[in-house]
N, C-alpha and C. Protein backbone atom coordinates (compact mmCIF):
# COMPACT_ATOMS: atom_id res chain seq x y z
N UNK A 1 -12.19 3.71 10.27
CA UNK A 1 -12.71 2.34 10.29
C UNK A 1 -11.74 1.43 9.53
N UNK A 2 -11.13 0.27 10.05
CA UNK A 2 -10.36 -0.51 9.55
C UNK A 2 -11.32 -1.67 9.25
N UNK A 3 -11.14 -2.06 8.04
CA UNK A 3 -11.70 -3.26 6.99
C UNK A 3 -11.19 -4.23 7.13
N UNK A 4 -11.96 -5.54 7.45
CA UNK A 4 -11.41 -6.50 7.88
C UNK A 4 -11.65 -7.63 6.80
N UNK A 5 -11.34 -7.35 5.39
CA UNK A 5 -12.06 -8.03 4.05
C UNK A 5 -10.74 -7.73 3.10
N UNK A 6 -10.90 -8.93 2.42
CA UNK A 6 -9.65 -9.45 1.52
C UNK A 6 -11.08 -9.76 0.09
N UNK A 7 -10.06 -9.77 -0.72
CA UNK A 7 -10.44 -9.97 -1.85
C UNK A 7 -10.94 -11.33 -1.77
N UNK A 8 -12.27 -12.28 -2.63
CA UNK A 8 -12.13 -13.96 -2.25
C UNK A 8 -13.11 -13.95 -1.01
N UNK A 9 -13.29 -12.93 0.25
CA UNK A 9 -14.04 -13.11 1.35
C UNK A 9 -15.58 -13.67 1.07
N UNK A 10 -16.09 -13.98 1.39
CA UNK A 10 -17.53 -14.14 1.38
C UNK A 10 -18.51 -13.78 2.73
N UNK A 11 -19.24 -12.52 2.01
CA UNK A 11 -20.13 -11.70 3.00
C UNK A 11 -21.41 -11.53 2.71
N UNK A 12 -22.21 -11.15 3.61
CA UNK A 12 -23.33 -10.69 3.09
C UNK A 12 -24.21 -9.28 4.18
N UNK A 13 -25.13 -9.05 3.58
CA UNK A 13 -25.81 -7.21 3.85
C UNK A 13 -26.47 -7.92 5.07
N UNK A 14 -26.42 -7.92 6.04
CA UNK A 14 -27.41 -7.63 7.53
C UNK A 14 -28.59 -7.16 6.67
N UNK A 15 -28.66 -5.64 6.14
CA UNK A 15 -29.81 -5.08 5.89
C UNK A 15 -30.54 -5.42 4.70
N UNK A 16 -29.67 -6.06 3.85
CA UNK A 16 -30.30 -6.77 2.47
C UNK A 16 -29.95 -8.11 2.35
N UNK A 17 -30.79 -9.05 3.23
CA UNK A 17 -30.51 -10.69 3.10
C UNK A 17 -30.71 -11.35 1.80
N UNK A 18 -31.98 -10.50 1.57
CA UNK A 18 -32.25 -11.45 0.21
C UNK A 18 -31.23 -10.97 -1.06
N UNK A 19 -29.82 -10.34 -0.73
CA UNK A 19 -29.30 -10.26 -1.63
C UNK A 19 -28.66 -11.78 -1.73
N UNK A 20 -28.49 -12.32 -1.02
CA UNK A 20 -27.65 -13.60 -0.80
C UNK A 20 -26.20 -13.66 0.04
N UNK A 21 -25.69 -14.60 -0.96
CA UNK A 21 -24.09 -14.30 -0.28
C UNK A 21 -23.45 -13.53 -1.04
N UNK A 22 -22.36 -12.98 -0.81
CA UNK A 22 -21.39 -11.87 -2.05
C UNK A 22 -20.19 -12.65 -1.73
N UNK A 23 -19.53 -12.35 -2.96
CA UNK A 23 -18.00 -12.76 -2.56
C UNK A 23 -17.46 -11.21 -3.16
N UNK A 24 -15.93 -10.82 -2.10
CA UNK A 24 -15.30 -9.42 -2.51
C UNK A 24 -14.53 -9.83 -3.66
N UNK A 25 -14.61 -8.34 -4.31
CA UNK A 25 -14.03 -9.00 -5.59
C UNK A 25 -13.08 -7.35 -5.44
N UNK A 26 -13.13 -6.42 -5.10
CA UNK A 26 -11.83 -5.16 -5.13
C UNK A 26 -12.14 -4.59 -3.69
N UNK A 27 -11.12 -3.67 -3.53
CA UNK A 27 -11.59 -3.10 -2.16
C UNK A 27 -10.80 -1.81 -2.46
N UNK A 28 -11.32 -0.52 -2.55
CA UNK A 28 -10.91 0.72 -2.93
C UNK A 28 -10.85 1.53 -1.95
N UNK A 29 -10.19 2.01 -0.76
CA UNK A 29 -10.66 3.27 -0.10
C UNK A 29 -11.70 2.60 0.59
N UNK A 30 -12.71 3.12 0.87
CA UNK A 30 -14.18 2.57 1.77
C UNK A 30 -15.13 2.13 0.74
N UNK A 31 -14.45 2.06 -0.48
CA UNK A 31 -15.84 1.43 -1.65
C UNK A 31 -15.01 -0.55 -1.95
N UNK A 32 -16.08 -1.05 -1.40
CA UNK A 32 -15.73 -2.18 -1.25
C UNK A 32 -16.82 -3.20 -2.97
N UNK A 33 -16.12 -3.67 -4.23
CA UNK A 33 -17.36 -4.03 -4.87
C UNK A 33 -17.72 -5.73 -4.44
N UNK A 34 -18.56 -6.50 -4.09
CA UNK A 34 -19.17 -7.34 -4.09
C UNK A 34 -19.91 -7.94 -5.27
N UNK A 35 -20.14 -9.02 -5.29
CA UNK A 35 -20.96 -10.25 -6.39
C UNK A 35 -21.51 -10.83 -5.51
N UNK A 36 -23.29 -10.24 -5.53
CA UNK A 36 -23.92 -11.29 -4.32
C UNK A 36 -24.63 -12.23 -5.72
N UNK A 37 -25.03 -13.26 -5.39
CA UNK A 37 -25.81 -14.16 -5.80
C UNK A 37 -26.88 -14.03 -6.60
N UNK A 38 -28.43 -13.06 -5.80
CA UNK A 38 -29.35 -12.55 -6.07
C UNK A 38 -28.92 -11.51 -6.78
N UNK A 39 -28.20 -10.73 -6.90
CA UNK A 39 -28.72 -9.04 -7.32
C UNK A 39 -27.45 -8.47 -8.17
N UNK A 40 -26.18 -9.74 -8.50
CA UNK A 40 -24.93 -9.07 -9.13
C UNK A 40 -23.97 -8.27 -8.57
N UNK A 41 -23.63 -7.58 -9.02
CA UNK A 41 -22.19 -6.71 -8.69
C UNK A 41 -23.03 -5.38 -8.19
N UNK A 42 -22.37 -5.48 -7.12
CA UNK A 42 -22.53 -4.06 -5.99
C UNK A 42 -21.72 -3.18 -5.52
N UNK A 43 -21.18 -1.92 -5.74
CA UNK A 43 -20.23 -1.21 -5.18
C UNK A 43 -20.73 -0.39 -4.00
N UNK A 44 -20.38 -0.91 -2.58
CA UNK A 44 -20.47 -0.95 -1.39
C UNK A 44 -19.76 0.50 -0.70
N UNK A 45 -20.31 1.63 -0.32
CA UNK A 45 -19.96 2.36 0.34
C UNK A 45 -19.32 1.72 2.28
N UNK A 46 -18.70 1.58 2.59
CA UNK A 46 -18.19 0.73 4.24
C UNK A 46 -18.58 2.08 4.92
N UNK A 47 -18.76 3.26 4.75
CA UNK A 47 -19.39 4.09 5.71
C UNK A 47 -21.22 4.15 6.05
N UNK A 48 -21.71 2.96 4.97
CA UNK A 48 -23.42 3.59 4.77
C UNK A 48 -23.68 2.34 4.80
N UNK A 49 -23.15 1.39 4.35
CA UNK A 49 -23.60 -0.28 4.58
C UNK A 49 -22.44 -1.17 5.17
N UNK A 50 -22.96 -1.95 6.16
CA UNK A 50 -22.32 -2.73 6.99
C UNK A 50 -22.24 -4.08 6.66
N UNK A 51 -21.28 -4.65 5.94
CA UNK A 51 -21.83 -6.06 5.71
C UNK A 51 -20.83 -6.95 7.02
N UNK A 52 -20.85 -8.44 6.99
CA UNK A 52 -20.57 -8.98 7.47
C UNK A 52 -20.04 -9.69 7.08
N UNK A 53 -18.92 -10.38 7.67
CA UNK A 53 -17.99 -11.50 7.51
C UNK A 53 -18.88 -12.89 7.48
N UNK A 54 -18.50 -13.84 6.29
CA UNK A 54 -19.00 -15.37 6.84
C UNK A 54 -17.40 -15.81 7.03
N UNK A 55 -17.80 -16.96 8.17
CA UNK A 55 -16.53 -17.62 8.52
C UNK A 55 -16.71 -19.40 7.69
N UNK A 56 -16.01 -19.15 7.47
CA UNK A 56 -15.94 -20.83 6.53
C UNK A 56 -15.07 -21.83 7.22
């Protein structure tokens, strides 16, 4: 699976909306960490959660 997320991106969980928006803040291997809004810093497995691109 190729990652289509830069550091600075702003995304958010399909499956967890009410996390808010995240912005990427590292991207390791398939562990991607996020800062959503609602819920803080998240370290994102890209094989088990799918987030999505916002386009600005």
């Amino acid at each position: 699976m190729i990652l289509d997320f830069e550091p600075g991106d702003k995304v958010y969980n399909p499956s967890n909306k009410e996390w808010g928006i995240g912005q990427v803040q590292s991207i390791i291997k398939e562990k991607i960490t996020v800062n959503f809004q609602n819920v803080g810093k998240k370290v994102i497995n890209s094989n088990n959660i799918e987030l999505k691109k916002i386009d600005e």
